[in-house]
N, C-alpha and C. Protein backbone atom coordinates (compact mmCIF):
# COMPACT_ATOMS: atom_id res chain seq x y z
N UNK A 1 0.82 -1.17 0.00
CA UNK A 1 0.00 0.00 0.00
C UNK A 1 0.87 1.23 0.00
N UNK A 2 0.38 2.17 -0.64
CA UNK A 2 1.03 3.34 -0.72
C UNK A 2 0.33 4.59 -0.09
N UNK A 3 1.00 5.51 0.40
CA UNK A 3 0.06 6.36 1.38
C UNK A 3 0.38 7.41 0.12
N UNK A 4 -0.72 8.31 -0.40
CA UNK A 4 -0.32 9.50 -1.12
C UNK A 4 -0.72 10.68 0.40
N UNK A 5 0.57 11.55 -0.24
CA UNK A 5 1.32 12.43 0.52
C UNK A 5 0.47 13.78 0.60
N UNK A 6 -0.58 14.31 1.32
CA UNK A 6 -1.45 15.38 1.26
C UNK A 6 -2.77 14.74 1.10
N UNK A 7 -3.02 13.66 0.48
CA UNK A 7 -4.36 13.75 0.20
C UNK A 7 -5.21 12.76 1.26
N UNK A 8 -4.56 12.50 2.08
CA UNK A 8 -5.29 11.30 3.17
C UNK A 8 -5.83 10.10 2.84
N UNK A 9 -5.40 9.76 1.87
CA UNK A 9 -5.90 8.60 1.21
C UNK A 9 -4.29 6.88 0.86
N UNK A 10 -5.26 6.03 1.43
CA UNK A 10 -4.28 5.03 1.04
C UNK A 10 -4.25 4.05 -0.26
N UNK A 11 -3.71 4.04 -0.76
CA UNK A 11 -4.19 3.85 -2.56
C UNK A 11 -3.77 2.47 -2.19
N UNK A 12 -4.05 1.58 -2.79
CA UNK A 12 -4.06 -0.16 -2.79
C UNK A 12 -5.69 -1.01 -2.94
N UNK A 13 -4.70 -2.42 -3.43
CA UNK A 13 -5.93 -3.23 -3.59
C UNK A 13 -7.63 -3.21 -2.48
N UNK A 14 -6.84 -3.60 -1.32
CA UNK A 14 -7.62 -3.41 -0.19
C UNK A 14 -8.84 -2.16 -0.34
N UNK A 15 -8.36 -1.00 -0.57
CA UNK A 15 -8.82 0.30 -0.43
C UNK A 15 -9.77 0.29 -1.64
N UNK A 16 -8.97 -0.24 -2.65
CA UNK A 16 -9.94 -0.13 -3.91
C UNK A 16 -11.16 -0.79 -3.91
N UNK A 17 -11.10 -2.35 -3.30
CA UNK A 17 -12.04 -3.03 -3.08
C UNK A 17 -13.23 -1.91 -2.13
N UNK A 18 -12.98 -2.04 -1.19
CA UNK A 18 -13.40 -1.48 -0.07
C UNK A 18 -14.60 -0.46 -0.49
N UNK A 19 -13.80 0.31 -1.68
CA UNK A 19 -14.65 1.61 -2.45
C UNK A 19 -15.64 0.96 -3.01
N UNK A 20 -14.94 -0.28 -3.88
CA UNK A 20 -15.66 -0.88 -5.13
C UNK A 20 -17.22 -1.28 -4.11
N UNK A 21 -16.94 -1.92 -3.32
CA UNK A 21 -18.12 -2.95 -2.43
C UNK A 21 -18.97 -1.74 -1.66
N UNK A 22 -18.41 -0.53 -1.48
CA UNK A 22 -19.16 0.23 -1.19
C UNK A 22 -20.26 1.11 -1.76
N UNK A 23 -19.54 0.99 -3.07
CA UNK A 23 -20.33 1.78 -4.40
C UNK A 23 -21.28 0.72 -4.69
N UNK A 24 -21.14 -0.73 -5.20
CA UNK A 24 -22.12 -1.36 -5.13
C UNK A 24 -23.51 -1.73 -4.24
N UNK A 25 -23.18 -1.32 -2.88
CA UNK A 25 -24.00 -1.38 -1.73
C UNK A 25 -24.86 -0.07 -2.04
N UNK A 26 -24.06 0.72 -2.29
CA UNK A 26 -25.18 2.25 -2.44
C UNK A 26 -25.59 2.11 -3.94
N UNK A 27 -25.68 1.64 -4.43
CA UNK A 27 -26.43 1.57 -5.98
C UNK A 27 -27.44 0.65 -5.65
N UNK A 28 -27.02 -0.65 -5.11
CA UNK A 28 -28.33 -1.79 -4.79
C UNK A 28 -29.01 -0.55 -3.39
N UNK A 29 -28.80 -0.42 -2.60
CA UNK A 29 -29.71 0.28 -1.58
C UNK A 29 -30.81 1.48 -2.22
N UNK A 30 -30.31 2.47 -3.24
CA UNK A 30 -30.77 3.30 -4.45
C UNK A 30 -31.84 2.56 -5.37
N UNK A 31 -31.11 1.10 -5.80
CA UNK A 31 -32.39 0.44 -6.93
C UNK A 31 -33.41 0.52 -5.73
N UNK A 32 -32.74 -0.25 -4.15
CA UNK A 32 -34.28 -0.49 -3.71
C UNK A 32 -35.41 0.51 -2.97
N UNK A 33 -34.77 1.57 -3.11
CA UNK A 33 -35.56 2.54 -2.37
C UNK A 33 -36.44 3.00 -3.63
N UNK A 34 -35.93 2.79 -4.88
CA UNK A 34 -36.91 3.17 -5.90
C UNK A 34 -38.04 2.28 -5.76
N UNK A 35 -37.54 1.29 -5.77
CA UNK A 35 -38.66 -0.12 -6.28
C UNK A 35 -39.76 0.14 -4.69
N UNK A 36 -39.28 0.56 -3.82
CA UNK A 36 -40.30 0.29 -2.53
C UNK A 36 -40.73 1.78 -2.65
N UNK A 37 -40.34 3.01 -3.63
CA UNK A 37 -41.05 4.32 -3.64
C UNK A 37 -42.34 4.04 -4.83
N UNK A 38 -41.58 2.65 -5.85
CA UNK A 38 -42.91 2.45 -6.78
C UNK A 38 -44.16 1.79 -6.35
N UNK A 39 -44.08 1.15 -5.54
CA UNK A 39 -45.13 0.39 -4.50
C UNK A 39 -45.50 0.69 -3.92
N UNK A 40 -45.06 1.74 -3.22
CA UNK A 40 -45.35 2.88 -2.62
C UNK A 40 -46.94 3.27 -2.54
N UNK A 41 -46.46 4.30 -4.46
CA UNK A 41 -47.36 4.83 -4.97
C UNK A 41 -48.37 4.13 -5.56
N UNK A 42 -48.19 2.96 -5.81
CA UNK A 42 -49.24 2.15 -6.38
C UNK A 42 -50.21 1.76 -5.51
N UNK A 43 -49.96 1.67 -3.98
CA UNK A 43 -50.64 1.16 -3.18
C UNK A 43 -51.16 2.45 -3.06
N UNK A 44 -50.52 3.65 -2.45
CA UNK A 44 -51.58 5.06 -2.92
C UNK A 44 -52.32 5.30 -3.86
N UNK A 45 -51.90 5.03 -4.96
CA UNK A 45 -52.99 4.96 -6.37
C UNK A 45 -54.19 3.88 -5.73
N UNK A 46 -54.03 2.39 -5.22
CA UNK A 46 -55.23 1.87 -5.31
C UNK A 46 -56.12 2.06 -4.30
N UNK A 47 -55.41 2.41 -2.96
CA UNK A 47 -56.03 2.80 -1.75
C UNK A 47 -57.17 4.63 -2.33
N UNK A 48 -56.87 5.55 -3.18
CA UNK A 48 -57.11 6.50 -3.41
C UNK A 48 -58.51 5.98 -4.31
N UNK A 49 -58.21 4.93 -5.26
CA UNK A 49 -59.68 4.20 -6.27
C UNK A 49 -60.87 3.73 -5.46
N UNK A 50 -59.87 2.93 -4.53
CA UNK A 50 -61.15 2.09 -3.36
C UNK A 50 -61.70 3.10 -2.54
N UNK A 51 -61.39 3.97 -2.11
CA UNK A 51 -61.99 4.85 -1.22
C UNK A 51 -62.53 5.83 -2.02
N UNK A 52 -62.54 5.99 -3.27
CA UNK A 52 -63.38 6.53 -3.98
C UNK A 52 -64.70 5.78 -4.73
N UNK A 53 -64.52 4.41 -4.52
CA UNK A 53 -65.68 3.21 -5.75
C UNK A 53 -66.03 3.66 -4.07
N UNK A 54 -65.53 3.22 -2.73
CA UNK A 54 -66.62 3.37 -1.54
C UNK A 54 -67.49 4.52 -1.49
N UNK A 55 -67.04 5.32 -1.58
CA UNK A 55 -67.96 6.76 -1.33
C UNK A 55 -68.79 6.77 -2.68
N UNK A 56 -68.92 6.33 -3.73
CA UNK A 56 -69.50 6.44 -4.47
C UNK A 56 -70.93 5.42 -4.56
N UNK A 57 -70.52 3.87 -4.36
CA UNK A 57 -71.65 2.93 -3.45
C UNK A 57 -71.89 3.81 -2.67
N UNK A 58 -71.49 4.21 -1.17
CA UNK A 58 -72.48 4.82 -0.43
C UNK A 58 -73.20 5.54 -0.67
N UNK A 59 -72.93 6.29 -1.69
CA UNK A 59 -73.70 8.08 -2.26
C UNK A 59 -74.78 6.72 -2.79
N UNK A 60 -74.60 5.62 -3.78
CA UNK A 60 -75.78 5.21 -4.17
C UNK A 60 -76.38 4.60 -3.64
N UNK A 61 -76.23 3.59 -2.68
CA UNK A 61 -77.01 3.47 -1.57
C UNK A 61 -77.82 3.97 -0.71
N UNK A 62 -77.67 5.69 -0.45
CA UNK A 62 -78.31 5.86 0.46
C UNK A 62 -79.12 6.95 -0.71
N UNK A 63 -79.32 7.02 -2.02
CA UNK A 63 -80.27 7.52 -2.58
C UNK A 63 -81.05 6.10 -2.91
N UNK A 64 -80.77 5.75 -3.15
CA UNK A 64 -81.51 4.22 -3.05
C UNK A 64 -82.76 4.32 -2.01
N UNK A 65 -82.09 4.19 -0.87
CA UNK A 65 -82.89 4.13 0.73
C UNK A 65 -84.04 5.47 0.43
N UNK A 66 -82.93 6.68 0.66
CA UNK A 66 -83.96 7.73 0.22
C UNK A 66 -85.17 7.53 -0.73
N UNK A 67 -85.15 6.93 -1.80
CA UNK A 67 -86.50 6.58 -2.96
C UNK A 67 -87.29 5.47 -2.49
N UNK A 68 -86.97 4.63 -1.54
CA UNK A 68 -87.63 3.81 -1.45
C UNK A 68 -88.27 4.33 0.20
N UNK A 69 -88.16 5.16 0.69
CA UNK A 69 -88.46 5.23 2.32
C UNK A 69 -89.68 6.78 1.65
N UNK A 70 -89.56 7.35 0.41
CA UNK A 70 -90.23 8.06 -0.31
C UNK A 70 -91.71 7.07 -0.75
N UNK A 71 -91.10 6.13 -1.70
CA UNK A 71 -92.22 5.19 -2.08
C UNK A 71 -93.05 4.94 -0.93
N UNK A 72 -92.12 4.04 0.15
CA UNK A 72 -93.09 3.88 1.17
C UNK A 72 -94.26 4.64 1.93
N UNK A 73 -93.44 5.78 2.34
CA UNK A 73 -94.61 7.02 2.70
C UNK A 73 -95.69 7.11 1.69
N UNK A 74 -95.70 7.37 0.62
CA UNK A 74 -96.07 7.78 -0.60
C UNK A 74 -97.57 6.99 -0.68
N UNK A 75 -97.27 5.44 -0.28
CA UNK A 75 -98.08 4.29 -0.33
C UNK A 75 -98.74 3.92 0.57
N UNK A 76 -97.94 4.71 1.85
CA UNK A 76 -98.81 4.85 3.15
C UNK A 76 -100.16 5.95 3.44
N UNK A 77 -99.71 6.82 2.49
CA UNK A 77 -100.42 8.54 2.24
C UNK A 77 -101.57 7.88 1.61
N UNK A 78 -101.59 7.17 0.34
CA UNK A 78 -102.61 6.64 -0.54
C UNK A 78 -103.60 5.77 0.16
N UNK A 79 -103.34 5.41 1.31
CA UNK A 79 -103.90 3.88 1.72
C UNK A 79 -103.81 3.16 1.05
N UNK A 80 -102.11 3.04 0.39
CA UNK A 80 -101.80 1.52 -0.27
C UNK A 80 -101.13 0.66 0.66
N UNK A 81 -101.00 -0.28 0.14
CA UNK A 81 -100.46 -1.31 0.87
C UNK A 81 -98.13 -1.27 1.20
N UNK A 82 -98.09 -0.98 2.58
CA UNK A 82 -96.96 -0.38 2.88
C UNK A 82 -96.15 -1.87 3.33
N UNK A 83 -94.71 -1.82 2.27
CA UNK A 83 -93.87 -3.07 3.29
C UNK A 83 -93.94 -3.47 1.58
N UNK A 84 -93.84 -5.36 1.97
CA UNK A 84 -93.03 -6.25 0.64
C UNK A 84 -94.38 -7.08 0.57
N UNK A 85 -94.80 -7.80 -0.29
CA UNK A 85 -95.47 -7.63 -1.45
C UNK A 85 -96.09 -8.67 -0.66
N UNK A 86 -97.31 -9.76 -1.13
CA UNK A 86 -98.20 -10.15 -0.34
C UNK A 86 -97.28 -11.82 -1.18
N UNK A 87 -97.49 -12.90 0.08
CA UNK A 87 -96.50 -14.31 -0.57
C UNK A 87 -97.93 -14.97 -1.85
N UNK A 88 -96.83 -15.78 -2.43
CA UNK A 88 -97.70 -16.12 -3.57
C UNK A 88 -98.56 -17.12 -2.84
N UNK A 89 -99.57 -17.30 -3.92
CA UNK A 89 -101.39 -18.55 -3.57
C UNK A 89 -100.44 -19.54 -3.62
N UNK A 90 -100.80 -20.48 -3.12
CA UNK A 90 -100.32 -22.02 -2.45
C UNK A 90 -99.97 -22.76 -3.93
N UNK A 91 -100.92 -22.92 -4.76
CA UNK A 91 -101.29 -23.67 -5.94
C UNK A 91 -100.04 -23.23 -6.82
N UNK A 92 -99.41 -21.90 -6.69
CA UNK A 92 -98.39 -21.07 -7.45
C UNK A 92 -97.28 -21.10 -7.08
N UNK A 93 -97.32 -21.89 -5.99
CA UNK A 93 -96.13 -21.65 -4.94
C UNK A 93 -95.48 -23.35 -5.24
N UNK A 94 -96.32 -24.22 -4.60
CA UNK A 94 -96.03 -25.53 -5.69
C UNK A 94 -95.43 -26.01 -6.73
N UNK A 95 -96.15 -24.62 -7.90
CA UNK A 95 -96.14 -25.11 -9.60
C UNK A 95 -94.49 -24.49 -9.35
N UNK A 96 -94.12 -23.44 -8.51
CA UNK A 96 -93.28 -23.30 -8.93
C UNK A 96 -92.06 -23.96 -8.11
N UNK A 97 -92.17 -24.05 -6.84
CA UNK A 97 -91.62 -25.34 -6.32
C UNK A 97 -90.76 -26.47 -7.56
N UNK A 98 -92.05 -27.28 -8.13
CA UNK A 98 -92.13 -28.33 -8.45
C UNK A 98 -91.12 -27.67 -9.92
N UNK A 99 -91.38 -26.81 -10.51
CA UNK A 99 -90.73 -26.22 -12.02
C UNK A 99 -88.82 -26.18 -11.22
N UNK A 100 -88.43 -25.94 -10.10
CA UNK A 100 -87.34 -25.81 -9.75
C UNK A 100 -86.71 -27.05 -9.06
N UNK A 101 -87.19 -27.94 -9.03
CA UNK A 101 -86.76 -29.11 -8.55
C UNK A 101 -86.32 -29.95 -10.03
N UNK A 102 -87.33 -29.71 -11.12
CA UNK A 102 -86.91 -29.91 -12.51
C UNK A 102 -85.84 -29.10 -13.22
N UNK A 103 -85.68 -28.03 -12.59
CA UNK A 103 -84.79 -26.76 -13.32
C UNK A 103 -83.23 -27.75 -12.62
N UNK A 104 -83.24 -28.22 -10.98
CA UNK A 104 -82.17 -28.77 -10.32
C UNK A 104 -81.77 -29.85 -11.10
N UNK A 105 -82.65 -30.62 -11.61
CA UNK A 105 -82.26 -31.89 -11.95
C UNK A 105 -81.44 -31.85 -13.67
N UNK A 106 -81.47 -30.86 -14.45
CA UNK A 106 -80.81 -30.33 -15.21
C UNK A 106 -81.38 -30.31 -16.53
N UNK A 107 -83.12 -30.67 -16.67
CA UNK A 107 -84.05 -30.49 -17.50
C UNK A 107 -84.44 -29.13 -17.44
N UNK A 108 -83.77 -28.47 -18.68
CA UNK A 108 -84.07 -26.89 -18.55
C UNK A 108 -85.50 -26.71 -19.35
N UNK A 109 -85.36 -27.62 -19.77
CA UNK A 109 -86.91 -27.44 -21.16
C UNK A 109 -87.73 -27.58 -20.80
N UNK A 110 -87.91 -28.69 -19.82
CA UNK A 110 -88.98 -28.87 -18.86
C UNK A 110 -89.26 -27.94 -17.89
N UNK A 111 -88.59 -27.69 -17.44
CA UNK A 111 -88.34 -26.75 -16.22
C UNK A 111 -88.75 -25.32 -16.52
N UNK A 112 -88.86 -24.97 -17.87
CA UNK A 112 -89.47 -23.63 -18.72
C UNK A 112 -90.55 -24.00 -19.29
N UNK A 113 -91.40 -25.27 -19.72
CA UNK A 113 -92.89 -25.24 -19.98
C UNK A 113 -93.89 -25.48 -18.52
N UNK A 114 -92.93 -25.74 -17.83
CA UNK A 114 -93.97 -25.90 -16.18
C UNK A 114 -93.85 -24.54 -15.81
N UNK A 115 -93.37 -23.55 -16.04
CA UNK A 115 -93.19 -22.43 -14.95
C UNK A 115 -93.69 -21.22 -15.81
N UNK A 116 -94.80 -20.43 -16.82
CA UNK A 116 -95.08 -20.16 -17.41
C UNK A 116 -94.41 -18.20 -16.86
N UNK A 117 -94.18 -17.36 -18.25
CA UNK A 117 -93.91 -16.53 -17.58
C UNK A 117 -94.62 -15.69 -17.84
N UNK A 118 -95.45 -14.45 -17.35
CA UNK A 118 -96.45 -13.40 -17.43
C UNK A 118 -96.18 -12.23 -17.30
């Protein structure tokens, strides 16, 4: 090894390495701070979509609620009939029973001339 004279530095293999393995450490540490700043942002990009598709379901959801809590009143005001719909006649309830036990069994053809649609 050779010491140069003023500049504080010891010039040799050792030293060179030393630099070399150091420069490589800060270039790989550099790739990875990029690669974990790109993931980063991507996870900000998708976290920023989802919390926007959410607020946007909710906005439609609760106009939803709103039109239907409207209807309801609406049907209550009329002396109509308020709430979900009256269950089907027995005889209808059967045919259609019986049309879906045929629809299960994997006779679709059958399963569409028993169940008529109106």
């Amino acid at each position: 090894m050779i010491w140069i004279r003023g500049s504080g530095v010891w010039s040799g293999s050792r030293t060179t390495r030393a630099c070399s393995n150091s420069r490589s450490a800060l270039i790989s540490w550099r790739s990875s701070c990029a690669n974990w700043q790109g993931s980063t942002e991507v996870l900000q990009n998708t976290d920023e979509g989802l919390r926007k598709q959410q607020r946007d379901l909710y906005a439609d959801l609760e106009k939803r609620l709103t039109a239907l809590e409207g209807s309801l009143k609406a049907g209550a005001a009329t002396g109509g009939v308020a709430g979900p719909a009256a269950p089907a006649a027995p005889d209808a309830q059967s045919a259609y029973n019986k049309a879906i036990e045929v629809l299960k069994s994997g006779d679709y053809a059958a399963a569409a001339q028993q169940l008529p649609i109106s």
